[in-house]
N, C-alpha and C. Protein backbone atom coordinates (compact mmCIF):
# COMPACT_ATOMS: atom_id res chain seq x y z
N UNK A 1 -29.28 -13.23 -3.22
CA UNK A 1 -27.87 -13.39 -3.47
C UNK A 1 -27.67 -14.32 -4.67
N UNK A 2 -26.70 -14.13 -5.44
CA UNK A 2 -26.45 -14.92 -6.28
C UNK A 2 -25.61 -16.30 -6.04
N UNK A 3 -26.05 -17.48 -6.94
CA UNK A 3 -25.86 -18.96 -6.77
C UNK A 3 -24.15 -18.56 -6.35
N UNK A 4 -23.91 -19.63 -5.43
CA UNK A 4 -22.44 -19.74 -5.42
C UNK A 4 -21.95 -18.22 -4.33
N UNK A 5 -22.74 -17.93 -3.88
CA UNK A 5 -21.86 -16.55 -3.54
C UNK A 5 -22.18 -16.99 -1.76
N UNK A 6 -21.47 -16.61 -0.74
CA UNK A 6 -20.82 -16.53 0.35
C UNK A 6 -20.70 -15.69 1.31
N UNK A 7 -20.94 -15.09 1.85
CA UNK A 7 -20.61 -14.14 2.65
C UNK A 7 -19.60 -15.06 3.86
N UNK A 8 -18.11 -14.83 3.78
CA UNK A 8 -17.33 -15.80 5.05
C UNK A 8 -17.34 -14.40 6.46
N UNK A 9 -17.12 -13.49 6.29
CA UNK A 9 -16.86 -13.14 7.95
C UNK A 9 -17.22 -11.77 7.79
N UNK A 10 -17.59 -10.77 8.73
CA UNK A 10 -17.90 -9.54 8.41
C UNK A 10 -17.27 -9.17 10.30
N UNK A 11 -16.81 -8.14 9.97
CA UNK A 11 -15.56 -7.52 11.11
C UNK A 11 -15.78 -6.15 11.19
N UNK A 12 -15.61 -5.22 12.34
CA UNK A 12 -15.73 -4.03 12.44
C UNK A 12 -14.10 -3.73 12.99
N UNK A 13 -13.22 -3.18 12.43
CA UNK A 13 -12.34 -2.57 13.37
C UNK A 13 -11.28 -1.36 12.83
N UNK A 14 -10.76 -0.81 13.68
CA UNK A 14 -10.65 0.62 14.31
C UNK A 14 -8.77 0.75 13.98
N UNK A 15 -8.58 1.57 13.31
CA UNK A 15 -7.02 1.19 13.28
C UNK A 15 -6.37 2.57 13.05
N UNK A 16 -5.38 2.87 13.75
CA UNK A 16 -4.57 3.72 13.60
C UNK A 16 -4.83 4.95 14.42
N UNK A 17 -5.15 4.44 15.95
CA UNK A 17 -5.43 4.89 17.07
C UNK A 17 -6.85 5.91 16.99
N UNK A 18 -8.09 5.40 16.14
CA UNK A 18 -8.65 5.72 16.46
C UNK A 18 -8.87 6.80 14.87
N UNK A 19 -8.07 6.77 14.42
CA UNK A 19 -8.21 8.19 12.93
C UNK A 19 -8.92 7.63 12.08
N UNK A 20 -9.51 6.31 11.53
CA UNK A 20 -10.62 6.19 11.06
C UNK A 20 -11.05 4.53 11.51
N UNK A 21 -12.33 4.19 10.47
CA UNK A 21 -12.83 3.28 10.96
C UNK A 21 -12.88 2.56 9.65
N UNK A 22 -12.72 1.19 9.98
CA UNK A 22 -13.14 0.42 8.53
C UNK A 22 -13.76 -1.09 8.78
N UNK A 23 -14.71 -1.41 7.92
CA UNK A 23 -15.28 -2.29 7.76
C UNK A 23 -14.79 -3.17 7.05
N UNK A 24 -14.42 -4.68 6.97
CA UNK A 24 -13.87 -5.54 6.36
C UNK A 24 -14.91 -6.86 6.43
N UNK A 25 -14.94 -6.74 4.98
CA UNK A 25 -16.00 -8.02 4.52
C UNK A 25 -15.36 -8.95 3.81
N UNK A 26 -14.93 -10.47 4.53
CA UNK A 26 -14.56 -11.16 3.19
C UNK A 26 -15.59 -12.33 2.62
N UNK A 27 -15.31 -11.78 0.90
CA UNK A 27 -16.66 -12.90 0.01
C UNK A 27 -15.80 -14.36 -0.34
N UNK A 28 -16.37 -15.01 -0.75
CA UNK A 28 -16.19 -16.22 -1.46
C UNK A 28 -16.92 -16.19 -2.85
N UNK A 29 -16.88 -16.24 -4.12
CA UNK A 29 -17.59 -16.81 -5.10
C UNK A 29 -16.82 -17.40 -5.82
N UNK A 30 -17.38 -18.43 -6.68
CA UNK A 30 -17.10 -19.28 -7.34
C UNK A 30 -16.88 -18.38 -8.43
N UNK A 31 -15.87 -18.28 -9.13
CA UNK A 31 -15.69 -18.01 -10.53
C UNK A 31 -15.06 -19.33 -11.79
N UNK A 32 -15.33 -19.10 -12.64
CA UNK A 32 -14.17 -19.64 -13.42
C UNK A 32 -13.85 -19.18 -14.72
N UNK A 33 -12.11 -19.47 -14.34
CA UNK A 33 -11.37 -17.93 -15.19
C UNK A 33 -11.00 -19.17 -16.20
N UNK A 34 -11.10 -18.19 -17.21
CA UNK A 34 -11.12 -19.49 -18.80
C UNK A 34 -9.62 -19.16 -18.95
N UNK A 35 -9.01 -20.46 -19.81
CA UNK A 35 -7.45 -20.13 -19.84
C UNK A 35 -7.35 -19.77 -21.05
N UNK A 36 -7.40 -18.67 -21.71
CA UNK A 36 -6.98 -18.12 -23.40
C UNK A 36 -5.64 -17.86 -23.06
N UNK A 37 -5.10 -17.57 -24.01
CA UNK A 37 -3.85 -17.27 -24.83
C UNK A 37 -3.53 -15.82 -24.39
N UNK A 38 -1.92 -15.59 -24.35
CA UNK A 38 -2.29 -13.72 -23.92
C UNK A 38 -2.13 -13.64 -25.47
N UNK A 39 -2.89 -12.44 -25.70
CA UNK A 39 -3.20 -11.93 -26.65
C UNK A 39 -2.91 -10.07 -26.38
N UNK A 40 -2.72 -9.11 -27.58
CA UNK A 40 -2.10 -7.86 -27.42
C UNK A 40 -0.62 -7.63 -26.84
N UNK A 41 -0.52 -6.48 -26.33
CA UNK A 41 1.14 -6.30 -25.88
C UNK A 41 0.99 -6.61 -24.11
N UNK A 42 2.28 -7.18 -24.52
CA UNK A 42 2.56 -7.88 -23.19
C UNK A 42 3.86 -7.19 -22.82
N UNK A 43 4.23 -6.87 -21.79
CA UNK A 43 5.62 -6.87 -20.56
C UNK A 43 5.70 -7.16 -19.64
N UNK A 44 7.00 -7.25 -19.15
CA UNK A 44 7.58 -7.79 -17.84
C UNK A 44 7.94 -6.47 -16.93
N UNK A 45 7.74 -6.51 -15.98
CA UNK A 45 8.06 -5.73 -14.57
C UNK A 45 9.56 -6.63 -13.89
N UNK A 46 10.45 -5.60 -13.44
CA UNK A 46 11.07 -5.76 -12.46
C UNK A 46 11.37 -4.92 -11.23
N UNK A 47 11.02 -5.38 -10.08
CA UNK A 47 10.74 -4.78 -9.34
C UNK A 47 12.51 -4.64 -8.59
N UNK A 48 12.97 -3.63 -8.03
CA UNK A 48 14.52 -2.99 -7.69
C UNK A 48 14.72 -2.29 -6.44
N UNK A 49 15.68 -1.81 -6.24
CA UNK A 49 15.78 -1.08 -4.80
C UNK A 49 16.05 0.09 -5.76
N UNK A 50 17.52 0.24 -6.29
CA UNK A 50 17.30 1.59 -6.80
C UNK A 50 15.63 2.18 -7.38
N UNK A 51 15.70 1.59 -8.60
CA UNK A 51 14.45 2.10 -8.91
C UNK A 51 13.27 1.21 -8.76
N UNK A 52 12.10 1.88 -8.79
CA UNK A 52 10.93 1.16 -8.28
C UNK A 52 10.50 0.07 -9.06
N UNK A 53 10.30 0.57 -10.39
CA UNK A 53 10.25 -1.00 -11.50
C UNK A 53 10.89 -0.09 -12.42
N UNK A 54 11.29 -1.12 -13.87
CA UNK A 54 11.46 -1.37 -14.88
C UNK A 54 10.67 -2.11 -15.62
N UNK A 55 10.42 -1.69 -16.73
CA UNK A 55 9.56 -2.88 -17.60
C UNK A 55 10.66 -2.91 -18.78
N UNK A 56 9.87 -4.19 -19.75
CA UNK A 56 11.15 -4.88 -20.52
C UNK A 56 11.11 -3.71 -21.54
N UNK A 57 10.12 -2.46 -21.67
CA UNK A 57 10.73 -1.99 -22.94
C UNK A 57 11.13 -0.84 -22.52
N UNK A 58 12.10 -0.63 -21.16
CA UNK A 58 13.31 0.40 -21.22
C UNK A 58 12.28 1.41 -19.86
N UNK A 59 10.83 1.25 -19.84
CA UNK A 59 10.10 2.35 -19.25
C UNK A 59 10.25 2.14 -17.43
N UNK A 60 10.80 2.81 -17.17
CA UNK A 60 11.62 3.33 -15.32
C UNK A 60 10.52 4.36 -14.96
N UNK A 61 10.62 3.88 -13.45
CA UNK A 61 9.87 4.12 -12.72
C UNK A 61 10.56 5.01 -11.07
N UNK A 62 11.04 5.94 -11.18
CA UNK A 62 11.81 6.11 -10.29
C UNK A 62 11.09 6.02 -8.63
N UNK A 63 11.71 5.72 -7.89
CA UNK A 63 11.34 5.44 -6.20
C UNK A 63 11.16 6.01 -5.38
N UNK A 64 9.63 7.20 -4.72
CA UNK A 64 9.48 7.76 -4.29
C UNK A 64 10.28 7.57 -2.83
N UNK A 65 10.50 8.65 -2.00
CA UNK A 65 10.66 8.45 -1.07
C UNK A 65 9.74 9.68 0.27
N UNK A 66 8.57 8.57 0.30
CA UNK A 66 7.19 9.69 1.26
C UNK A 66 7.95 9.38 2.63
N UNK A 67 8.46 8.94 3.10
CA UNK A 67 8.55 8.49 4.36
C UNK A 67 9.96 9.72 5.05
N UNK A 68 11.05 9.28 3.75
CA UNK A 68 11.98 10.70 3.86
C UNK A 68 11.53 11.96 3.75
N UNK A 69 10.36 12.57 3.23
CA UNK A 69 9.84 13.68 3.14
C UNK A 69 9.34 14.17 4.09
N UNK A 70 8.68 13.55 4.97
CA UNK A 70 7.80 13.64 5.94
C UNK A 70 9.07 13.57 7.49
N UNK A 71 9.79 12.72 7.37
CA UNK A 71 10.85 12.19 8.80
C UNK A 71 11.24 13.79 9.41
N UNK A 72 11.11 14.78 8.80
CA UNK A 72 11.44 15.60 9.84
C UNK A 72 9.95 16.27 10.84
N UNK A 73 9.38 16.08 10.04
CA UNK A 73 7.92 16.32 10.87
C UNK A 73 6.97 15.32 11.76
N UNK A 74 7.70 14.19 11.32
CA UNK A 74 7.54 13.06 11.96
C UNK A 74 8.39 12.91 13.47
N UNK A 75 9.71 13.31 13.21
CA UNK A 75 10.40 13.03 14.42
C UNK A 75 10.05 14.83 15.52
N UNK A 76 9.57 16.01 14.53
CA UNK A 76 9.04 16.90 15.67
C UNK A 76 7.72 16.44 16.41
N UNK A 77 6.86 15.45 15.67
CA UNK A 77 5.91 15.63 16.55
C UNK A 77 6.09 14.21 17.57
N UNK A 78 7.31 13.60 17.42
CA UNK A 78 6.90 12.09 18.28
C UNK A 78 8.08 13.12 19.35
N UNK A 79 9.20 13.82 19.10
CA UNK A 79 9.88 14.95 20.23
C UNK A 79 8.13 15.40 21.45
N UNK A 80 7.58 16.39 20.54
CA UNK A 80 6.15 17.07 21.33
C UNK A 80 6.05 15.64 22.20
N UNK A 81 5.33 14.66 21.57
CA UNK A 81 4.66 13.99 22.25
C UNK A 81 5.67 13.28 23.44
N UNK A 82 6.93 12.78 23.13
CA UNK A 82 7.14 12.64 24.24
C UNK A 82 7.86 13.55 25.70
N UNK A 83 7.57 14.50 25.33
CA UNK A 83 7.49 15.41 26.29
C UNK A 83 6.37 15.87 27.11
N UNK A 84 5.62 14.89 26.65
CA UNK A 84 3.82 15.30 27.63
C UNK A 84 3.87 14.19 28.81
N UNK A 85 3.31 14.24 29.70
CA UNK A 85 3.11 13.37 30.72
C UNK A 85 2.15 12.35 29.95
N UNK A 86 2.91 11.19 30.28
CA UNK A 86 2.08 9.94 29.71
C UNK A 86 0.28 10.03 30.20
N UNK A 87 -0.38 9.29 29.29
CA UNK A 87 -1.95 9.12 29.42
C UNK A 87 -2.70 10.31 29.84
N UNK A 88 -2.29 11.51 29.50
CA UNK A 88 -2.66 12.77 29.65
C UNK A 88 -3.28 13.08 28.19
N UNK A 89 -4.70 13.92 28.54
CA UNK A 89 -4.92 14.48 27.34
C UNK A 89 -4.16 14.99 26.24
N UNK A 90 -3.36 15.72 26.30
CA UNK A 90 -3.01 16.27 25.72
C UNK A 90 -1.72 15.47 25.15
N UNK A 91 -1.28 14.58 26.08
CA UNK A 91 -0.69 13.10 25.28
C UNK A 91 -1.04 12.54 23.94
N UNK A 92 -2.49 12.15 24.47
CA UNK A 92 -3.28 11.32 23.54
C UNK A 92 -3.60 12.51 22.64
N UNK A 93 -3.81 13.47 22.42
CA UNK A 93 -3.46 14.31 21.46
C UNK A 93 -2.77 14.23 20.32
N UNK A 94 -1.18 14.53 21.13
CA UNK A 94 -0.08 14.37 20.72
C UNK A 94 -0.01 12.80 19.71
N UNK A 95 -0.12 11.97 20.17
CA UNK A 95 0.42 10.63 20.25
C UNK A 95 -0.97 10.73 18.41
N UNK A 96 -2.20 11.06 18.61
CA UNK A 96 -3.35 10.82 17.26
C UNK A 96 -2.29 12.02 16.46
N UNK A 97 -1.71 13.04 16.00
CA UNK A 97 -1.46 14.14 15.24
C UNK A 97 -0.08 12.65 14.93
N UNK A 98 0.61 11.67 15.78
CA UNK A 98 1.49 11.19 14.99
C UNK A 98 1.06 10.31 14.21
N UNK A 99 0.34 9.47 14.66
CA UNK A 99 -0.74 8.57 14.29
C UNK A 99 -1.21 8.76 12.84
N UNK A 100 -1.89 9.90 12.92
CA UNK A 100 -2.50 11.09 12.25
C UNK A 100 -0.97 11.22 10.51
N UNK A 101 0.08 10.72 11.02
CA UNK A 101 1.15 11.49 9.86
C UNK A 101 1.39 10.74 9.19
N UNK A 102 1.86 9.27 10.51
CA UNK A 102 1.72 7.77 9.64
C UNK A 102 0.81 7.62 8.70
N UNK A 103 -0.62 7.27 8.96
CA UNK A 103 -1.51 7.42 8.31
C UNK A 103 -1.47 8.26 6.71
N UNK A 104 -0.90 9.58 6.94
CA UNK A 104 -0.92 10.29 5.52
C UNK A 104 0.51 9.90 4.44
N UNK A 105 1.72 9.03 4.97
CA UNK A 105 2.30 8.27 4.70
C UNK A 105 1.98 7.07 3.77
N UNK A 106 1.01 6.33 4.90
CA UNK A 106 0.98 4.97 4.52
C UNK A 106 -0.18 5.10 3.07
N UNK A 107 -1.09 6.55 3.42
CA UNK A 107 -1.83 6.16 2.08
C UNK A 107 -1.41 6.87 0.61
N UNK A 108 -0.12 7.87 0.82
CA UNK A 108 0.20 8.21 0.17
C UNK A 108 1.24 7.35 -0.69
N UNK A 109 1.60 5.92 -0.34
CA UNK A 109 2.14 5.43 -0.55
C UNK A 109 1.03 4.43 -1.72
N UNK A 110 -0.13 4.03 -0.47
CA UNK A 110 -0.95 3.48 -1.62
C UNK A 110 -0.99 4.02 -3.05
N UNK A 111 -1.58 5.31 -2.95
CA UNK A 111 -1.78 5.85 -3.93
C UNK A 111 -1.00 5.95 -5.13
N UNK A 112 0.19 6.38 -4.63
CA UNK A 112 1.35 5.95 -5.92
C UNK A 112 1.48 4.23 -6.53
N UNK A 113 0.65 3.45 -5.17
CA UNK A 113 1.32 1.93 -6.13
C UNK A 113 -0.12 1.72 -7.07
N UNK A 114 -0.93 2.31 -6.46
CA UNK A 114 -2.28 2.33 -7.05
C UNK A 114 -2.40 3.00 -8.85
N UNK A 115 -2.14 4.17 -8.85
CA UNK A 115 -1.46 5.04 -9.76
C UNK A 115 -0.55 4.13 -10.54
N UNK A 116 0.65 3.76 -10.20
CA UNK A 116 1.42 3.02 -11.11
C UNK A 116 1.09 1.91 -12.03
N UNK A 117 0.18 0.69 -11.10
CA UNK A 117 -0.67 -0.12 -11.60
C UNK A 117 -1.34 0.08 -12.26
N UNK A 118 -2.19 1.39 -12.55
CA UNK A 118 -3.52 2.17 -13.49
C UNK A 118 -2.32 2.03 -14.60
N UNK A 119 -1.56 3.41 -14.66
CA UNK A 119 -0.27 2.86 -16.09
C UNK A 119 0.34 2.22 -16.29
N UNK A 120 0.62 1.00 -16.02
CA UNK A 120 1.09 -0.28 -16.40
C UNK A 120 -0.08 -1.02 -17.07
N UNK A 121 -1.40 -1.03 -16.39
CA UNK A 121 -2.41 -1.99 -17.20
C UNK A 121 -2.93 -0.98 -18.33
N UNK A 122 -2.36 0.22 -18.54
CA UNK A 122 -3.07 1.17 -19.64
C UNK A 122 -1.76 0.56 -20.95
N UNK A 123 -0.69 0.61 -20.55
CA UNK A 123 0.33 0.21 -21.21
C UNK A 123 0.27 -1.34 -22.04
N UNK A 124 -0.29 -2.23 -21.40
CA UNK A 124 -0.48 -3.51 -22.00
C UNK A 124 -1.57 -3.99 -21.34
N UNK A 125 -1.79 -5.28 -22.45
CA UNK A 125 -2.67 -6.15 -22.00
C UNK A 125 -2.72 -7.50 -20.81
N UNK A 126 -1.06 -7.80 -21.16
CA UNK A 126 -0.15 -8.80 -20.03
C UNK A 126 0.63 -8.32 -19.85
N UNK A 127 0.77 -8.40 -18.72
CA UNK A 127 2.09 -8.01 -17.24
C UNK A 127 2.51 -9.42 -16.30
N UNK A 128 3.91 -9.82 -17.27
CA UNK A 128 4.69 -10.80 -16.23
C UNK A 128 5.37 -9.88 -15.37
N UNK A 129 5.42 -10.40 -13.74
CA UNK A 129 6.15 -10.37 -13.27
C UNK A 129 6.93 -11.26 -12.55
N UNK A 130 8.14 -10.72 -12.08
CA UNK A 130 8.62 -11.62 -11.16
C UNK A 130 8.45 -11.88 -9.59
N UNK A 131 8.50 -13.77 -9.30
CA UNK A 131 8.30 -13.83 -7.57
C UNK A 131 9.37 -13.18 -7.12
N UNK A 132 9.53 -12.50 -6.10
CA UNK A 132 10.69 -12.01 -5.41
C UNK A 132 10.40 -11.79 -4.34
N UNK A 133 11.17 -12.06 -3.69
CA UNK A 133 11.57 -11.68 -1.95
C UNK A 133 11.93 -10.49 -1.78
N UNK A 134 10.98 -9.31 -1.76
CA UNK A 134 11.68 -8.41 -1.51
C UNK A 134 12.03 -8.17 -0.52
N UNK A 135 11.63 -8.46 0.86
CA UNK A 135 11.97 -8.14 2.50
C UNK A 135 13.46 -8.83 2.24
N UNK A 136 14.21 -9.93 1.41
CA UNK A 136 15.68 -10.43 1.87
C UNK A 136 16.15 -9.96 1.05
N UNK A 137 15.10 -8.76 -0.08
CA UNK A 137 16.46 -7.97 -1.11
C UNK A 137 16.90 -6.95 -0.07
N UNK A 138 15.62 -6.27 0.80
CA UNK A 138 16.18 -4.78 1.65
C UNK A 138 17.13 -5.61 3.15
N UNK A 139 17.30 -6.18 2.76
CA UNK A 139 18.35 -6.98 4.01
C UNK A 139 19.93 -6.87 3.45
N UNK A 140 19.81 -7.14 2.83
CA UNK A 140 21.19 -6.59 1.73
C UNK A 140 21.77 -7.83 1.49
């Protein structure tokens, strides 16, 4: 292993009733990040409810909505499921296919913030953004 490096905790666990499995390792190493100057093109992000960001030179980002796309197939299969006799096979079936939708939700969501981030750091070299609260912006 290299000087300075850590291994703090290594974890096995199981999430999202069972639809996959993941391993979580967290490291420690010592780095040290030198303080230069930003240098190249730089922008600012603002992050919005209407739209998803803005950056300072005009470029919009409009605000997917995976969760509205999906809500009608979402609310047929949590209908199915609760129409099965609880802790019954075919429950627990039911209950992984919703499991199962969340899941294609939550990573489809990654993927777009993942994606966005790739073209924003292709776009410049520095990216200010702003701290914001967003959980007390969607509060209204």
């Amino acid at each position: 292993m290299p000087e300075g490096f850590q291994v703090k905790q290594v974890r096995v666990l199981a999430k999202a009733r069972q639809t996959q499995w993941y391993v979580v390792i967290s490291m420690a190493l010592d780095v040290d990040i030198p303080d230069h100057p930003a240098v190249g093109r730089a922008i600012g992000i603002d992050l919005g409810l209407e739209k998803f960001l803005t950056t300072s030179d005009g470029f919009t980002v409009e605000r997917p909505k995976f969760f509205k796309s999906l809500q009608g197939k979402l609310e047929l299969l949590q209908r199915r499921a609760a129409r099965k006799q609880k802790r019954s096979n075919n429950w627990e079936k039911a209950q992984l296919k919703v499991a199962r939708l969340h899941q294609k939700i939550a990573n489809t969501r990654k993927d777009f913030h993942l994606k966005t981030a790739h073209l924003l750091c292709d776009q410049a070299q520095t990216i200010f953004a702003e701290d914001l609260n967003t959980v007390g912006l969607n509060r209204g």
